[in-house]
N, C-alpha and C. Protein backbone atom coordinates (compact mmCIF):
# COMPACT_ATOMS: atom_id res chain seq x y z
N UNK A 1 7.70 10.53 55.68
CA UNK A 1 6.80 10.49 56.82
C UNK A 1 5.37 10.18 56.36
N UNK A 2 4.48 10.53 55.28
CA UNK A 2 3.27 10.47 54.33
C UNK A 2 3.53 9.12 54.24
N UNK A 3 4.26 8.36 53.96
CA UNK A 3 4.20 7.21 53.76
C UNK A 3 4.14 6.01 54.68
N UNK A 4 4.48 7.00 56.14
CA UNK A 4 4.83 5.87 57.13
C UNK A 4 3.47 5.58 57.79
N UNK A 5 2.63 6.84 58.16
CA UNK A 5 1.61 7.50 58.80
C UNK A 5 0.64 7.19 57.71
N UNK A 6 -1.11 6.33 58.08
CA UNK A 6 -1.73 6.37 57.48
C UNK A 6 -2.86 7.53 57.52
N UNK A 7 -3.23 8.08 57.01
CA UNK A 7 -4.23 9.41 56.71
C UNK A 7 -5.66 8.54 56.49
N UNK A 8 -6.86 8.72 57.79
CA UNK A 8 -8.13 8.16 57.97
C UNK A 8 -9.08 9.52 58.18
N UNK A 9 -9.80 9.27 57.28
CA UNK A 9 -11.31 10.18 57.21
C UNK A 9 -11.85 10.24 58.23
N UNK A 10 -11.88 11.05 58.98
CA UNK A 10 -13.54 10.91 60.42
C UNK A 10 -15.00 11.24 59.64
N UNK A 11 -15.29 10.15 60.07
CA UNK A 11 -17.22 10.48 59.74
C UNK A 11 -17.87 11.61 59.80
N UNK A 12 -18.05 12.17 58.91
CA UNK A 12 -18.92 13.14 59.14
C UNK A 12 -19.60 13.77 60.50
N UNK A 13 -20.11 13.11 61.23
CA UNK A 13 -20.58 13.62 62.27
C UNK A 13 -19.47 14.76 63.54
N UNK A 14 -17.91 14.68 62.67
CA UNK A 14 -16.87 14.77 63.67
C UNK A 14 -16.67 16.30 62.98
N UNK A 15 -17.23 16.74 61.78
CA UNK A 15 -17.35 18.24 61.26
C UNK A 15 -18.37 18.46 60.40
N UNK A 16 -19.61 18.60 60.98
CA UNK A 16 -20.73 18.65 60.44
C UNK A 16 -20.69 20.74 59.57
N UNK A 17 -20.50 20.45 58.64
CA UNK A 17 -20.58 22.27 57.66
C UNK A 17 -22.27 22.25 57.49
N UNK A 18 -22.48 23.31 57.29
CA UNK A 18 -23.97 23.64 56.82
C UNK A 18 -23.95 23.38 55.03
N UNK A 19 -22.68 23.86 54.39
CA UNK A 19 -22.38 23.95 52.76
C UNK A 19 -22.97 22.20 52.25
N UNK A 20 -22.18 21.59 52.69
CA UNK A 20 -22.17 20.14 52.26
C UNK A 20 -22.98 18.94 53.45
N UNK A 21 -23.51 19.64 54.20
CA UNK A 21 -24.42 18.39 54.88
C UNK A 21 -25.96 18.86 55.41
N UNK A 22 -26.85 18.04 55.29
CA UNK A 22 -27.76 18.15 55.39
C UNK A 22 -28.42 18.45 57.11
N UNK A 23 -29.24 19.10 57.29
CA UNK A 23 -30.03 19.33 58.65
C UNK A 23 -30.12 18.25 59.36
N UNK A 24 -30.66 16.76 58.91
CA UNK A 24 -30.95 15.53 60.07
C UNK A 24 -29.35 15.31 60.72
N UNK A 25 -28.69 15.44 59.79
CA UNK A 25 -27.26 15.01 60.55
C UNK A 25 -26.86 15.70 61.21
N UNK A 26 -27.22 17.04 61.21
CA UNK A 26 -26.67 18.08 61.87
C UNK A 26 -27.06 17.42 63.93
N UNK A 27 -28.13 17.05 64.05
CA UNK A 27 -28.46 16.40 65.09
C UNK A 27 -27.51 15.32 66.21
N UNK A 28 -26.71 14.49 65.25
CA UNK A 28 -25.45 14.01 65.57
C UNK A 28 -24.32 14.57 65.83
N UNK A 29 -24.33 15.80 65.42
CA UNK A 29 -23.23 16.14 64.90
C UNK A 29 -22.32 16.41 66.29
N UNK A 30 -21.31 16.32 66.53
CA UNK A 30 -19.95 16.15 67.14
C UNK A 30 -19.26 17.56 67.25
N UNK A 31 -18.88 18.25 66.14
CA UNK A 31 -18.60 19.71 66.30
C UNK A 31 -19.08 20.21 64.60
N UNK A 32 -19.31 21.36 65.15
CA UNK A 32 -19.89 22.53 63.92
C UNK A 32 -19.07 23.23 63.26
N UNK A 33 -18.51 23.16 62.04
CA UNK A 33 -17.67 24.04 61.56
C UNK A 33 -18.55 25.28 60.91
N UNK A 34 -18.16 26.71 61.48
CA UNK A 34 -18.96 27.62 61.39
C UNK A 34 -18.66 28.23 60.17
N UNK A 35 -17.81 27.64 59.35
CA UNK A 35 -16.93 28.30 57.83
C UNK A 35 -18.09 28.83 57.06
N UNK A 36 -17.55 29.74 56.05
CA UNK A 36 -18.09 30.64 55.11
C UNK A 36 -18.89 29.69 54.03
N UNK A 37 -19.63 29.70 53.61
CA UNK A 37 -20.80 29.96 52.70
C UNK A 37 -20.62 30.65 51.95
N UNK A 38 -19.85 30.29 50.41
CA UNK A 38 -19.29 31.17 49.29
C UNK A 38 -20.87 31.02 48.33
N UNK A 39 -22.09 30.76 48.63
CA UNK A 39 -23.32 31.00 48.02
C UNK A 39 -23.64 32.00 48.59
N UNK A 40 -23.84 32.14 50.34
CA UNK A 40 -24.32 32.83 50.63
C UNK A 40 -24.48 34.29 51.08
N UNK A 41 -22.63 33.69 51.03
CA UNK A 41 -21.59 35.19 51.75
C UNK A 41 -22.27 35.78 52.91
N UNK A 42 -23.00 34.90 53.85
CA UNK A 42 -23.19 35.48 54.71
C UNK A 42 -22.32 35.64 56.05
N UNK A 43 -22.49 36.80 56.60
CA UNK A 43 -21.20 37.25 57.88
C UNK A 43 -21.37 35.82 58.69
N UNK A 44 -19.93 35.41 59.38
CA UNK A 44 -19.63 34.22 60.51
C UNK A 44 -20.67 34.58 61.46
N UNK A 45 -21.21 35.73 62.28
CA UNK A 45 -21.99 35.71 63.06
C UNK A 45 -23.19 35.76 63.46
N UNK A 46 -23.39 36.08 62.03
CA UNK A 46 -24.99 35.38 61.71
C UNK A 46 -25.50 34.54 61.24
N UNK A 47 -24.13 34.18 60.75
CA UNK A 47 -24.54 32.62 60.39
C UNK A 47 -24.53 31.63 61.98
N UNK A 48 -23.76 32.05 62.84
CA UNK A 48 -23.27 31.03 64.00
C UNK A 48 -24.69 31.21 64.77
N UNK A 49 -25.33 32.53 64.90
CA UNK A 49 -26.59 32.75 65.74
C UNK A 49 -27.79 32.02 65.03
N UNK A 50 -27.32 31.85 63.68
CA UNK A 50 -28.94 31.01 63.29
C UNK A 50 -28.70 29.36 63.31
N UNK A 51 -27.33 29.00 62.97
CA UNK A 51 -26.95 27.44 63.03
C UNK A 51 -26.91 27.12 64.26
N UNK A 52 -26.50 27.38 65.29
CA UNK A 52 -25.96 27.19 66.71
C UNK A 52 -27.36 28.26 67.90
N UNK A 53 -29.00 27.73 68.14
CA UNK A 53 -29.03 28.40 68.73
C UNK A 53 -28.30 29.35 70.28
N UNK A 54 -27.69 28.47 71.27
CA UNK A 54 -26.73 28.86 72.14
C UNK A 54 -26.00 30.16 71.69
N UNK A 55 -25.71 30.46 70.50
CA UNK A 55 -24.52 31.15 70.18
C UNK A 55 -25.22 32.36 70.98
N UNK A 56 -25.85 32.51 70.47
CA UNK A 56 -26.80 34.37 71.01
C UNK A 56 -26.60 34.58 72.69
N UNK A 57 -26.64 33.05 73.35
CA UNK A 57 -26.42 33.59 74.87
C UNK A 57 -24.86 33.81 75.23
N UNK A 58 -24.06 33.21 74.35
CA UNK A 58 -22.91 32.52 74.72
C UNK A 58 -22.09 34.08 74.41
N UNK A 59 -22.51 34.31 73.34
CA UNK A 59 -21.91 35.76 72.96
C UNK A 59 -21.87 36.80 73.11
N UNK A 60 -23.08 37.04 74.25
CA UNK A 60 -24.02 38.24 75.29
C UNK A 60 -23.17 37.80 76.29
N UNK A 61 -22.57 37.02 77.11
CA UNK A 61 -21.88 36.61 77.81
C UNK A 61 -20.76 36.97 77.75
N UNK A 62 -20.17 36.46 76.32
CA UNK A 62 -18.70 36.54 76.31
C UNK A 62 -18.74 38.61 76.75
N UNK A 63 -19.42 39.53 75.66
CA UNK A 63 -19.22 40.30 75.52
C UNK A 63 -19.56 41.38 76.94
N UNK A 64 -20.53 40.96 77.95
CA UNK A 64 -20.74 41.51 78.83
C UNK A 64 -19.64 41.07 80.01
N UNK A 65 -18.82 39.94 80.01
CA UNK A 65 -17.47 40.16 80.25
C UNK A 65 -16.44 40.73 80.07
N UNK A 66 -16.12 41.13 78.65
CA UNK A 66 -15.25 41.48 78.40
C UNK A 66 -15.90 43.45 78.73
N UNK A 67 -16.58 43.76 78.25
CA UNK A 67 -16.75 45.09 78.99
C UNK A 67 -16.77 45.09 80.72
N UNK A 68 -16.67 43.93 81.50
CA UNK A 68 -16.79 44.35 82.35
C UNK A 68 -15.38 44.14 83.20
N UNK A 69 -14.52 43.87 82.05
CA UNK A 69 -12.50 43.44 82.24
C UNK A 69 -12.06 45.12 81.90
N UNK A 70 -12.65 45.47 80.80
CA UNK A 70 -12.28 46.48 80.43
C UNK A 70 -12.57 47.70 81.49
N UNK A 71 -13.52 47.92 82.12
CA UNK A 71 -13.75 48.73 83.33
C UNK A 71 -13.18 48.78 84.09
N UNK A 72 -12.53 47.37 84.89
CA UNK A 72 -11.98 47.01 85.40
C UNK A 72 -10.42 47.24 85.20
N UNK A 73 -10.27 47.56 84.03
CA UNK A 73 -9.33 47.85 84.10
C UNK A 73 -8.47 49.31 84.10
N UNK A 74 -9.84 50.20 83.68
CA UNK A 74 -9.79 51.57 83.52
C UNK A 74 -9.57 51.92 85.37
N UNK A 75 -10.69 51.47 85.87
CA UNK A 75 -10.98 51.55 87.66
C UNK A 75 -9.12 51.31 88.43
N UNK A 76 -8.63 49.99 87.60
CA UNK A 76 -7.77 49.82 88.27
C UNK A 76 -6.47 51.11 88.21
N UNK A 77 -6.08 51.19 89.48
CA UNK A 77 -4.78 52.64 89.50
C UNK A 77 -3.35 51.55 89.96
N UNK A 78 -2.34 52.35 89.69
CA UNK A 78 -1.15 51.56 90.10
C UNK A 78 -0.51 53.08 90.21
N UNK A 79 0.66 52.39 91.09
CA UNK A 79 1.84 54.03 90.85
C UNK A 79 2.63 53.46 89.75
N UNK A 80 3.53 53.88 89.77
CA UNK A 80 4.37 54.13 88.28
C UNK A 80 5.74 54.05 89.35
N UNK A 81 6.47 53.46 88.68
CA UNK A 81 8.23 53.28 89.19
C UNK A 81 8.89 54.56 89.56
């Protein structure tokens, strides 16, 4: 099957890393791979809040949803069989 199927590189702009590409490109960039930083070892989510400004709203969001599923779900009563 490796042989039938040819295997093509996407340009850079299609997984822009912070490790191996520079800031101007980051501007193009297509999608962000948020991967680890074995220099920096810094945590995924602080790295995503300083690369990605959005992340900080996006994640106040996610999380003030999900506490407000979880309430929701405490609130909710059912009978039992």
């Amino acid at each position: 099957m490796i042989h039938q199927v040819a295997i093509k590189s996407l340009p850079q702009e299609w997984l822009w890393c912070e490790t191996w590409c520079d800031d101007e490109s980051k501007k193009k960039a297509k999608t962000i791979d948020l991967c680890n930083n074995p220099q920096t070892k810094e945590p995924k989510l602080e790295a995503a809040a300083r690369i990605v400004p959005e992340w900080v709203g996006y994640d106040t969001e996610i999380r003030k949803l999900i506490q407000q599923i979880e309430k929701e779900k405490k609130s909710f009563k059912h009978d039992e069989l």
